[in-house]
C-alpha atoms as a PDB file:
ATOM      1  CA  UNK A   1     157.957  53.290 -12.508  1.00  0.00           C
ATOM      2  CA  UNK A   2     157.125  56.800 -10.635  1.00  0.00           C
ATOM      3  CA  UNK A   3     160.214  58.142 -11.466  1.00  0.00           C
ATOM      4  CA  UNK A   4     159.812  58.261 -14.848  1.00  0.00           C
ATOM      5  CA  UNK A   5     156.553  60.742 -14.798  1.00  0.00           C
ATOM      6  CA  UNK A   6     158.922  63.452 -12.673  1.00  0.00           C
ATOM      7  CA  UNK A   7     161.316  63.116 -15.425  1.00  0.00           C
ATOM      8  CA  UNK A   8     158.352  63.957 -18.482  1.00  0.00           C
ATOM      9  CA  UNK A   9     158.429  67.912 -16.165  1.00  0.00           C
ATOM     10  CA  UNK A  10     160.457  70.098 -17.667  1.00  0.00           C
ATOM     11  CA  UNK A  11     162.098  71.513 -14.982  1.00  0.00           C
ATOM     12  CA  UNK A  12     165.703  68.926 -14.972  1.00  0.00           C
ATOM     13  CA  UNK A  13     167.128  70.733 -12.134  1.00  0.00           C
ATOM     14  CA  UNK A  14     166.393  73.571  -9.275  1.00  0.00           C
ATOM     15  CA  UNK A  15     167.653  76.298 -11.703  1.00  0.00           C
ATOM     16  CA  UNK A  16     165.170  74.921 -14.475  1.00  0.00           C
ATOM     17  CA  UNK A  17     162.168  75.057 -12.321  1.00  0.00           C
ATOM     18  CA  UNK A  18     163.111  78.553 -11.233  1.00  0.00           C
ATOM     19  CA  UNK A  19     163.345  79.418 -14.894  1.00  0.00           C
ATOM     20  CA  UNK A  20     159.515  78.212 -15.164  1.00  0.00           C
ATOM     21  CA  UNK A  21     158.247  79.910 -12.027  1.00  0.00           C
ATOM     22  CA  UNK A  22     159.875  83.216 -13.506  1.00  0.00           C
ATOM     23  CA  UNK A  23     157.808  82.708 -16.986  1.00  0.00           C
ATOM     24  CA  UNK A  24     154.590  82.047 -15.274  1.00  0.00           C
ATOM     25  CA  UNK A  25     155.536  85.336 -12.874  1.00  0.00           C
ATOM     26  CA  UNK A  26     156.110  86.955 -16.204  1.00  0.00           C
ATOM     27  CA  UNK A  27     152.842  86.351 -17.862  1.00  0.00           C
ATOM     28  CA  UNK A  28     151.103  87.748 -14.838  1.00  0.00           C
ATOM     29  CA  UNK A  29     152.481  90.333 -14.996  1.00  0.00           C
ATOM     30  CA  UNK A  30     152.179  90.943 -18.178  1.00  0.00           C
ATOM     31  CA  UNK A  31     147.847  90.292 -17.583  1.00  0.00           C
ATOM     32  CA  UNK A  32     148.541  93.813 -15.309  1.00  0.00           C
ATOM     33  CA  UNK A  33     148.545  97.344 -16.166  1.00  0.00           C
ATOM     34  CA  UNK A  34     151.523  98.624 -17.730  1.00  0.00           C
ATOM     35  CA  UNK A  35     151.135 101.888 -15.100  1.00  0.00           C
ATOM     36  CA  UNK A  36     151.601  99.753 -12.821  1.00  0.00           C
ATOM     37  CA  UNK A  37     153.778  96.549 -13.418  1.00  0.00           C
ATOM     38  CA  UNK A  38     157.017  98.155 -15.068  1.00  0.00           C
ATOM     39  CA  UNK A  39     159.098  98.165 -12.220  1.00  0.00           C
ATOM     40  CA  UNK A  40     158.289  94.575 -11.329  1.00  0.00           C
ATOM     41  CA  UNK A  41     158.302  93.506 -15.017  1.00  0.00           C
ATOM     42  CA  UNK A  42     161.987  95.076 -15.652  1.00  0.00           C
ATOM     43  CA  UNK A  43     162.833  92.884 -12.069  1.00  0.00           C
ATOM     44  CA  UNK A  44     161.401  89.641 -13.137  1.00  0.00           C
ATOM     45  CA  UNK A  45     162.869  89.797 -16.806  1.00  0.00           C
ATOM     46  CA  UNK A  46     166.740  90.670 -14.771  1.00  0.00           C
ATOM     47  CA  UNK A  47     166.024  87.538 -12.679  1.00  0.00           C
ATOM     48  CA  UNK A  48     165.198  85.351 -15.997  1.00  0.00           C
ATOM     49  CA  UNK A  49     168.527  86.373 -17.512  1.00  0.00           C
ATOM     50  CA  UNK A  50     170.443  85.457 -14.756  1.00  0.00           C
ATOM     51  CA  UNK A  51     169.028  82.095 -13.866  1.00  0.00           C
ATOM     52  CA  UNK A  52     168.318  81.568 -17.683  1.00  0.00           C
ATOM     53  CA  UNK A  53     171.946  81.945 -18.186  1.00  0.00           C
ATOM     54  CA  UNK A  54     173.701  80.112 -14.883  1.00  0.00           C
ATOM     55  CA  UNK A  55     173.734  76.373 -16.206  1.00  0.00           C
ATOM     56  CA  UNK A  56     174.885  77.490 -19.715  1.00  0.00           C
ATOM     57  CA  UNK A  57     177.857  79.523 -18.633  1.00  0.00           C
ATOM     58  CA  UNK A  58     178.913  77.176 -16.318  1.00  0.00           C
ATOM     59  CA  UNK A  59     178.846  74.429 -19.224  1.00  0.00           C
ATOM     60  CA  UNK A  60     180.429  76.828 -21.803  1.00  0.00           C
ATOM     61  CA  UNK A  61     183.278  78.107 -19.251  1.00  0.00           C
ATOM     62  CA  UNK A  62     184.348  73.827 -18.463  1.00  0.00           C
ATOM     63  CA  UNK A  63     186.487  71.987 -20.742  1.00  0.00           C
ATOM     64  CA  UNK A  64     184.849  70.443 -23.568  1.00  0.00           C
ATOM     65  CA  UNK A  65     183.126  66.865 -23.484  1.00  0.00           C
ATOM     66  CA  UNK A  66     183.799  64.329 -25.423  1.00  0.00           C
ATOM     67  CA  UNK A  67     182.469  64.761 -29.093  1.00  0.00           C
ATOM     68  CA  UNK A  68     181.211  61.291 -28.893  1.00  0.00           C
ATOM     69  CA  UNK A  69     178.407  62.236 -26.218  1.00  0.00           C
ATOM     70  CA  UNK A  70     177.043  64.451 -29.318  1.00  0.00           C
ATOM     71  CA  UNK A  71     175.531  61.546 -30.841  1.00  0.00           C
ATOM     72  CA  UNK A  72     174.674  58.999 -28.322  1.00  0.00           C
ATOM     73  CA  UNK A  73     172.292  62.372 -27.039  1.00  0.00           C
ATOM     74  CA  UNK A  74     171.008  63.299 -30.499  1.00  0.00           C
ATOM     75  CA  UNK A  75     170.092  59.769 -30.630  1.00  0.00           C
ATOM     76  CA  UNK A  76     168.904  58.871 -27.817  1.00  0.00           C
ATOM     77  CA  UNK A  77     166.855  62.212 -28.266  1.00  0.00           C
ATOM     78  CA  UNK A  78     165.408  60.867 -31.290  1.00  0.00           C
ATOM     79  CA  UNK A  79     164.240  57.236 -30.245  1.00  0.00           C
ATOM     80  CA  UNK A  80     160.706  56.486 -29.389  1.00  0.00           C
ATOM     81  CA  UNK A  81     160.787  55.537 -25.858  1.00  0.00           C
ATOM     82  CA  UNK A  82     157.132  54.688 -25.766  1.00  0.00           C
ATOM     83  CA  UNK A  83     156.978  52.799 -28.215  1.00  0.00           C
ATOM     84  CA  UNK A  84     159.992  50.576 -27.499  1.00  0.00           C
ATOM     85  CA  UNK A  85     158.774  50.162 -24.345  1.00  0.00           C
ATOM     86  CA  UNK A  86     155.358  49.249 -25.969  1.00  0.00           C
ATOM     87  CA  UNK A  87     157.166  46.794 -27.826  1.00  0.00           C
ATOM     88  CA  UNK A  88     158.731  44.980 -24.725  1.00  0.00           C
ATOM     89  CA  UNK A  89     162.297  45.785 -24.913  1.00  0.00           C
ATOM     90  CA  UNK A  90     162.109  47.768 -21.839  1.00  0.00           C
ATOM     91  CA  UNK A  91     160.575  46.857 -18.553  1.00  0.00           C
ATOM     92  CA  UNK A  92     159.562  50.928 -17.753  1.00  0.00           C
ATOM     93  CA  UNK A  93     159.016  53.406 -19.906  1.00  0.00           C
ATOM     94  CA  UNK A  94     161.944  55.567 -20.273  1.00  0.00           C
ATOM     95  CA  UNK A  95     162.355  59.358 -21.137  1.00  0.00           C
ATOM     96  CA  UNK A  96     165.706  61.649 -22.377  1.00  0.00           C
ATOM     97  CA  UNK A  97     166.118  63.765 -19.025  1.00  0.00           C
ATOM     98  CA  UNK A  98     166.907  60.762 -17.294  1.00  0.00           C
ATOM     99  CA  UNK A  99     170.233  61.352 -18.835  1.00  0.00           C
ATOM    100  CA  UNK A 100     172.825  63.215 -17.157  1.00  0.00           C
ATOM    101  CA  UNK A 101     174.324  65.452 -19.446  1.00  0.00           C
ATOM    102  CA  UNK A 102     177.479  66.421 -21.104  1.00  0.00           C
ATOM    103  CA  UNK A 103     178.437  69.283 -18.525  1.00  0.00           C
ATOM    104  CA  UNK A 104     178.267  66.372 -15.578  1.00  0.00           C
ATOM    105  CA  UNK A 105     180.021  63.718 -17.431  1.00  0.00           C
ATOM    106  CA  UNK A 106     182.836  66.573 -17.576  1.00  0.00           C
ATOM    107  CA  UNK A 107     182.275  67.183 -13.622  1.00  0.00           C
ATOM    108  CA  UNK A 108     182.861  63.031 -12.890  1.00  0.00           C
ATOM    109  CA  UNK A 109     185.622  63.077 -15.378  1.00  0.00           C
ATOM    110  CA  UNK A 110     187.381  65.554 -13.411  1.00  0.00           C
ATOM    111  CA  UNK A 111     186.572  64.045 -10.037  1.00  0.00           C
ATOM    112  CA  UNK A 112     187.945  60.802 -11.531  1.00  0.00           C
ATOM    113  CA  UNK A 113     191.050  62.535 -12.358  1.00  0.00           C
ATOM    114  CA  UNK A 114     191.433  64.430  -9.024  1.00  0.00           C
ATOM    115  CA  UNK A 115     191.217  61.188  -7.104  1.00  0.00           C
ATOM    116  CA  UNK A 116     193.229  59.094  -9.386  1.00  0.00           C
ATOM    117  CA  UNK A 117     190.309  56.644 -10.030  1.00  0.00           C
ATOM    118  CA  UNK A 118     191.394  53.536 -11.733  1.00  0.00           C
ATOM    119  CA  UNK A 119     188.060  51.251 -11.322  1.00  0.00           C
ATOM    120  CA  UNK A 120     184.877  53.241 -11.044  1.00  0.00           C
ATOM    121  CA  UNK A 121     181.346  51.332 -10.423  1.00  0.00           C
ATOM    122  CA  UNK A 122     178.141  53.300 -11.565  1.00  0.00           C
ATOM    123  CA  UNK A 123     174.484  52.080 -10.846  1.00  0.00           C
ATOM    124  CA  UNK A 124     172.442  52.709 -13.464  1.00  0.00           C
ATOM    125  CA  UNK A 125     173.637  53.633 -17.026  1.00  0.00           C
ATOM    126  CA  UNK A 126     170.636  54.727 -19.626  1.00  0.00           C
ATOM    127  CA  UNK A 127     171.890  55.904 -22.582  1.00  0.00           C
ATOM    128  CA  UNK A 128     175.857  55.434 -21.549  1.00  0.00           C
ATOM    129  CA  UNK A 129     177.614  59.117 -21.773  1.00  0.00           C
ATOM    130  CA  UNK A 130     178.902  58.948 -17.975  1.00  0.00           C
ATOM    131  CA  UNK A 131     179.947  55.210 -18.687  1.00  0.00           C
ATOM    132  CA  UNK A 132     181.761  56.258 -21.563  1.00  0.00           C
ATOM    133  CA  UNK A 133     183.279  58.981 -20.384  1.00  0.00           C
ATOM    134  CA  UNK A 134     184.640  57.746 -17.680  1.00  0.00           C
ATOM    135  CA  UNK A 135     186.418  54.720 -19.340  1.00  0.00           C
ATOM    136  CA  UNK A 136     187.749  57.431 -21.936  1.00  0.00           C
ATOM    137  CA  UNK A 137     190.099  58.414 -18.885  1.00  0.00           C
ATOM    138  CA  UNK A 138     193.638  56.978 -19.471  1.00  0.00           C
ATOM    139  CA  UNK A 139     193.844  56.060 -15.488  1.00  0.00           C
ATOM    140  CA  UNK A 140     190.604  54.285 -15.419  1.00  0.00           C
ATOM    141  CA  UNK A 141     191.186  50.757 -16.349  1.00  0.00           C
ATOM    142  CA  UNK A 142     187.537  49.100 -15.776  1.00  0.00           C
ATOM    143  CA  UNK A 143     183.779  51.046 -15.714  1.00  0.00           C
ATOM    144  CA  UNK A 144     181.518  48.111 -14.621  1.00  0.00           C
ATOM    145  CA  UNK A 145     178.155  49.134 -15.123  1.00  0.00           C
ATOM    146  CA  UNK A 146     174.709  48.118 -13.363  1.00  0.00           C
ATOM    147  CA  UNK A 147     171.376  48.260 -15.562  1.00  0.00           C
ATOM    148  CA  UNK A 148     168.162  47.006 -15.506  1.00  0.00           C
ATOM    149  CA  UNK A 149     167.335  47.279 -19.239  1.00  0.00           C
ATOM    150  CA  UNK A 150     169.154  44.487 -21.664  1.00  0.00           C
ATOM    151  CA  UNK A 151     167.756  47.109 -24.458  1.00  0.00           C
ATOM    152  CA  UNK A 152     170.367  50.171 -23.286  1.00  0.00           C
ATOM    153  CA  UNK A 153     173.214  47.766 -23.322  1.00  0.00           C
ATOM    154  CA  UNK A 154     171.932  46.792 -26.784  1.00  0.00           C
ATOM    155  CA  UNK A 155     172.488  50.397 -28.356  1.00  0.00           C
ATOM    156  CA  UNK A 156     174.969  51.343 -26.133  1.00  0.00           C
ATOM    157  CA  UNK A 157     177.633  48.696 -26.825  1.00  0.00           C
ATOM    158  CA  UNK A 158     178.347  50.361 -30.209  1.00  0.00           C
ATOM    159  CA  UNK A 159     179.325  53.556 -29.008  1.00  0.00           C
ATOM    160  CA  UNK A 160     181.636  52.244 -26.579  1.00  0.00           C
ATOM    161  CA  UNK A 161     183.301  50.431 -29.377  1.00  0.00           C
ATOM    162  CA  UNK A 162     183.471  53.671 -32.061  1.00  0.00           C
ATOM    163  CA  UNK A 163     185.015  55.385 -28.455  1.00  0.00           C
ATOM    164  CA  UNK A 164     187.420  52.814 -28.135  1.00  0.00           C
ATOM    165  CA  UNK A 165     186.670  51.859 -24.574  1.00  0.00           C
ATOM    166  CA  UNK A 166     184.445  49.068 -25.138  1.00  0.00           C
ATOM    167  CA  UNK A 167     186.664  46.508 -24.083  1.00  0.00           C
ATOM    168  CA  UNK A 168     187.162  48.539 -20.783  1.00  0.00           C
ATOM    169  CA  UNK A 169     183.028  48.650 -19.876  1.00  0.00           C
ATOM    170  CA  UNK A 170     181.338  45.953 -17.955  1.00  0.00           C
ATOM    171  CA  UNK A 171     177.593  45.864 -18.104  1.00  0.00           C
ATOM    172  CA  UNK A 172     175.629  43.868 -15.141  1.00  0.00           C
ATOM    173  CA  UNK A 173     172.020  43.242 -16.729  1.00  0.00           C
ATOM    174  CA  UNK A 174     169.828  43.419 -13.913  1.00  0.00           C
ATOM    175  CA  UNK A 175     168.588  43.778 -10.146  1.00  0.00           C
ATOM    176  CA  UNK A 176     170.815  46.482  -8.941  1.00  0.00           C
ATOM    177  CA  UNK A 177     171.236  44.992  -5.344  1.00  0.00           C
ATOM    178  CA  UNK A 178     171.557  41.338  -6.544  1.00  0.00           C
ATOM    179  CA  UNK A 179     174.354  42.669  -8.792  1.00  0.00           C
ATOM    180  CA  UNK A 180     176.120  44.878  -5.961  1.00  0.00           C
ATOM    181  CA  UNK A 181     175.662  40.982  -3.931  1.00  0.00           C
ATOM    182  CA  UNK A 182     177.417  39.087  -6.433  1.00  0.00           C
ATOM    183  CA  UNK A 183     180.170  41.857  -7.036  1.00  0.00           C
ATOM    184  CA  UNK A 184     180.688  42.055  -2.775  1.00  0.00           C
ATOM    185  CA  UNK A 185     180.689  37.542  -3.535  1.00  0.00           C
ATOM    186  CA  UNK A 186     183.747  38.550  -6.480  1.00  0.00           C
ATOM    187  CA  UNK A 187     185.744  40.418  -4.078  1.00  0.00           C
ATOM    188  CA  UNK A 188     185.481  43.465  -6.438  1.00  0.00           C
ATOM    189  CA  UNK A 189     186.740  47.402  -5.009  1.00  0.00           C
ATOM    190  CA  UNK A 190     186.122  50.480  -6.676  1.00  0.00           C
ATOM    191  CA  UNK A 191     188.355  53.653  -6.360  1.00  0.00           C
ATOM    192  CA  UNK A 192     184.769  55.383  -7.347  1.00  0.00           C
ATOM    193  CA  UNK A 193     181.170  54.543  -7.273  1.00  0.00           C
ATOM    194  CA  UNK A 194     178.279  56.965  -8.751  1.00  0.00           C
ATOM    195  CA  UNK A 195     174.686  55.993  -8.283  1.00  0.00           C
ATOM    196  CA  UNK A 196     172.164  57.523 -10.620  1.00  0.00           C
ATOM    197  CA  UNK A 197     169.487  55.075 -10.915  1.00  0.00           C
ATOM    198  CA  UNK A 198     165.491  54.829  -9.103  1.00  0.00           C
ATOM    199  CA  UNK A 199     165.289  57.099  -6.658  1.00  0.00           C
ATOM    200  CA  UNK A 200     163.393  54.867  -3.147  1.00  0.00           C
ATOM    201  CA  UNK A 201     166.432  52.713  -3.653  1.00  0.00           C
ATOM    202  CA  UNK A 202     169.221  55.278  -3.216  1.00  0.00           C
ATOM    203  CA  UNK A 203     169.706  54.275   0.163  1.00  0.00           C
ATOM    204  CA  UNK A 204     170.022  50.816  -0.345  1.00  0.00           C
ATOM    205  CA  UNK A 205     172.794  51.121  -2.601  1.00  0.00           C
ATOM    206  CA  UNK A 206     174.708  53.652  -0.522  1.00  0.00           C
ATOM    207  CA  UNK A 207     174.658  50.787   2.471  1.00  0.00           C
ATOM    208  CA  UNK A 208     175.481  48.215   0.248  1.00  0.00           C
ATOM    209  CA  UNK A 209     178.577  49.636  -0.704  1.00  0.00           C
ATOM    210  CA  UNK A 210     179.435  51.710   2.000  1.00  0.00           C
ATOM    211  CA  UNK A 211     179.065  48.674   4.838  1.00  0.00           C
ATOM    212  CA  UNK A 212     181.276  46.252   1.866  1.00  0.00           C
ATOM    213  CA  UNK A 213     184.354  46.025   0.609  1.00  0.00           C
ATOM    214  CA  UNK A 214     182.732  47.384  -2.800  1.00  0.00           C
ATOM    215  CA  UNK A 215     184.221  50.928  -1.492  1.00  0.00           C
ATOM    216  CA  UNK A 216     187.876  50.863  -1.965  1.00  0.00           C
ATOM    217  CA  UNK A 217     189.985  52.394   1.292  1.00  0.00           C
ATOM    218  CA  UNK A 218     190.003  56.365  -0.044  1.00  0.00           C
ATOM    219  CA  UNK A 219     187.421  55.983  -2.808  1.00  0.00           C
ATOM    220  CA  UNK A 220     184.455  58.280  -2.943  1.00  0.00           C
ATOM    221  CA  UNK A 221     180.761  58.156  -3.814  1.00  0.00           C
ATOM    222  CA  UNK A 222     178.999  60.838  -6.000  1.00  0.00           C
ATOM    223  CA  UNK A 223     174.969  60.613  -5.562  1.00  0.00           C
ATOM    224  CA  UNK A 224     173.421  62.074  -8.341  1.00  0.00           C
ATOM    225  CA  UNK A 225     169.984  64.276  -8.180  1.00  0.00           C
ATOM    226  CA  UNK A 226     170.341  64.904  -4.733  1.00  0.00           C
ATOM    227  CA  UNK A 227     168.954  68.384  -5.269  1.00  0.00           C
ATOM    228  CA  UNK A 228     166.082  66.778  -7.100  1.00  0.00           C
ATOM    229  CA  UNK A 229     164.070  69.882  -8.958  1.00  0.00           C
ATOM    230  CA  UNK A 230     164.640  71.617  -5.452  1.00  0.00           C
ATOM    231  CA  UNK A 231     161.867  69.577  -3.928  1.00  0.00           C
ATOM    232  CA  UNK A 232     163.119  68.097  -1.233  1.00  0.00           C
ATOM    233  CA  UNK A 233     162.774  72.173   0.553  1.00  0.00           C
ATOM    234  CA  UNK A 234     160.290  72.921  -2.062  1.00  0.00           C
ATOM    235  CA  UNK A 235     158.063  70.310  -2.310  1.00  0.00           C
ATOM    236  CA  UNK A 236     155.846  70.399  -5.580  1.00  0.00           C
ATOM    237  CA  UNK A 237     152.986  67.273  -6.643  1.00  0.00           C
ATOM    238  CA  UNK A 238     154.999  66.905 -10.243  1.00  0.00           C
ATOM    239  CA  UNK A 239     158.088  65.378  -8.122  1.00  0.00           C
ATOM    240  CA  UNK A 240     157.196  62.589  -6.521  1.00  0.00           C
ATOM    241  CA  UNK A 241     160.600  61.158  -6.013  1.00  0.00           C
ATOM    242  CA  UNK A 242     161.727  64.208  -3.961  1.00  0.00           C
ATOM    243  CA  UNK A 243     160.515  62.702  -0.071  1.00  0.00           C
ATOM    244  CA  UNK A 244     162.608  59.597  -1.137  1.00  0.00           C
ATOM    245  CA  UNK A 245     165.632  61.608  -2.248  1.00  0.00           C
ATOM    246  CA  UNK A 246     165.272  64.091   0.974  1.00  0.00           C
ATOM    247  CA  UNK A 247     165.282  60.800   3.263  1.00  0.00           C
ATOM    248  CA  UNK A 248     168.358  59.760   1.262  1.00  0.00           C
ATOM    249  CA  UNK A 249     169.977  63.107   1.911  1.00  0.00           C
ATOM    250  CA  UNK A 250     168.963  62.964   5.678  1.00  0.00           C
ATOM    251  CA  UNK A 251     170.054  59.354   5.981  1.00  0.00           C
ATOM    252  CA  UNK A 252     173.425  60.018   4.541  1.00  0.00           C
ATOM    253  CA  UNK A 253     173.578  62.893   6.559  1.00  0.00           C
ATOM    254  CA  UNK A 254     173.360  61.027  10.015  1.00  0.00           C
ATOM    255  CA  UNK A 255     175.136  57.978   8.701  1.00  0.00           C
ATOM    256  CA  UNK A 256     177.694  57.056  11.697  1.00  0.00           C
ATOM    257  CA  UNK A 257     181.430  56.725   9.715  1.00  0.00           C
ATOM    258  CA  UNK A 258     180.867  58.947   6.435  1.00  0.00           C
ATOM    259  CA  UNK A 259     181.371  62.757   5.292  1.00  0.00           C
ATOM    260  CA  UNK A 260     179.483  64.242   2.889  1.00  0.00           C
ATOM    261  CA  UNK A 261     179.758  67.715   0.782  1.00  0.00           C
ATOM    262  CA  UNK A 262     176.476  68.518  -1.191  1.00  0.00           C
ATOM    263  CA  UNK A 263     177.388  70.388  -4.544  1.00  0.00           C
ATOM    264  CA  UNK A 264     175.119  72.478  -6.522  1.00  0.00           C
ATOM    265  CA  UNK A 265     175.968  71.200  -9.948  1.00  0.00           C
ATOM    266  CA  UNK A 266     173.090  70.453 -12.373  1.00  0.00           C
ATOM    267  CA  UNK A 267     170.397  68.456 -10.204  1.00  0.00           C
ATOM    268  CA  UNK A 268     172.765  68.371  -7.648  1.00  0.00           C
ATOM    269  CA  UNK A 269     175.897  65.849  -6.453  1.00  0.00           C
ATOM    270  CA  UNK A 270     176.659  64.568  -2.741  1.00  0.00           C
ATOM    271  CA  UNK A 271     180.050  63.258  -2.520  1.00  0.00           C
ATOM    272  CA  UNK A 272     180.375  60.612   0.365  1.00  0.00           C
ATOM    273  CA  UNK A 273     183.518  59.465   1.489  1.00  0.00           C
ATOM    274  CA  UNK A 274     184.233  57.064   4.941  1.00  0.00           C
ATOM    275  CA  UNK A 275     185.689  59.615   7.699  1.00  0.00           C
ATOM    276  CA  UNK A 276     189.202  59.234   7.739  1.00  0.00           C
ATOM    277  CA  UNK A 277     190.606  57.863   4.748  1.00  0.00           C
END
């Protein structure tokens, strides 16, 4: 799976890989003469402290997650992806920044609440903190989630119960698009779909439930890592998955029926909505 070796860089979004352009910049500098490099070394550290600080303060200023998220991360930290993946329980070998955080599960929990979301379909679900928050939501009454990996459901189903919601979270082991197919066949609608799963099929998804009845009439899609590391305008060899999610971006773009807002929150989030509802 391709995806996963963009995922082992350490730069998680645009912000992080601007971080790690400004410590290489650094140590260049540094390799100078003081005489003449302490102009340029005073502006590189000022740009490090601001970038080095963005994603943090936005984070600390947002209402708190839920405390529950604390573990399922520090856990899901801990496990040894390699080797469980060694062992069979996972098709592809799977890696912690695949995760989308606690500071985005806050951003979808708000969007939820903005748009009164009561059923909410998300395609792909890893280690389960945007599942779980979102069916923490009073309004929401059903999360039905789409996975690949039996193994996730496995360790994710406790934590759903010790949050309560368990009862309210629908897992769909399996191929993605055969699942979306047999949803459209159940006549299920979703106030709010977000799709954060491999990358070359992004688009695929977005048809499927844009051009069904999977989209409710006013419901909204959120597209996660649409900024992708910034290389879809910057390419870089360590992301491979950025062409993909550029010709997503493009394709959505262009698409005949839909709006779309691009927000610069973590990785990046497009919001897609049909025009006129």
């Amino acid at each position: 799976m391709s995806a996963v070796s963009d995922h082992q860089h350490p730069g998680d979004t645009p912000h992080d890989r601007l971080a790690l352009l400004i410590d290489q910049l650094c140590l260049e500098i540094d390799s100078q003469p003081a005489s003449t490099t302490d102009r340029v070394r005073t502006l590189a550290t000022q740009a490090k402290e601001l970038i080095d600080g963005y994603d943090s303060y936005m984070s600390g200023m947002s209402s708190p997650h839920p405390p529950v998220l604390d573990t399922m991360l520090e856990e899901g930290n801990k496990r040894d992806w390699k080797r469980i993946h060694k062992e069979g329980k996972t098709q592809f070998c799977l890696v912690p920044a695949m995760c989308a955080g606690t500071y985005e599960a806050v951003v979808l929990q708000h969007l939820a609440k903005l748009s009164k979301a009561r059923t909410i379909l998300e395609i792909g679900m890893f280690i389960g903190t945007t599942t779980v928050s979102l069916a923490m939501l009073p309004g929401v009454e059903q999360v039905v989630s789409l996975e690949l990996e039996g193994y996730l459901e496995e360790i994710n189903r406790p934590y759903f119960k010790l949050a309560g919601v368990s009862d309210k979270i629908d897992v769909r082991i399996g191929d993605a698009i055969a699942s979306l197919d047999k949803l459209i066949e159940e006549g299920a609608s979703f106030d709010m779909v977000f799709i954060d799963a491999d990358k070359p099929n992004y688009i695929n998804y977005f048809k499927k439930v844009v051009e069904s009845k999977l989209l409710a009439k006013g419901g909204f899609i959120a597209a996660d890592n649409v900024a992708y590391k910034g290389s879809p305008w910057a390419p870089d060899q360590s992301y491979r998955m950025g062409p993909h999610i550029d010709d997503f971006n493009r394709a959505v773009r262009e698409y005949p029926g839909v709006e779309v807002v691009m927000l610069s929150i973590e990785d990046g989030i497009s919001l897609i909505r049909r025009k006129g509802e």
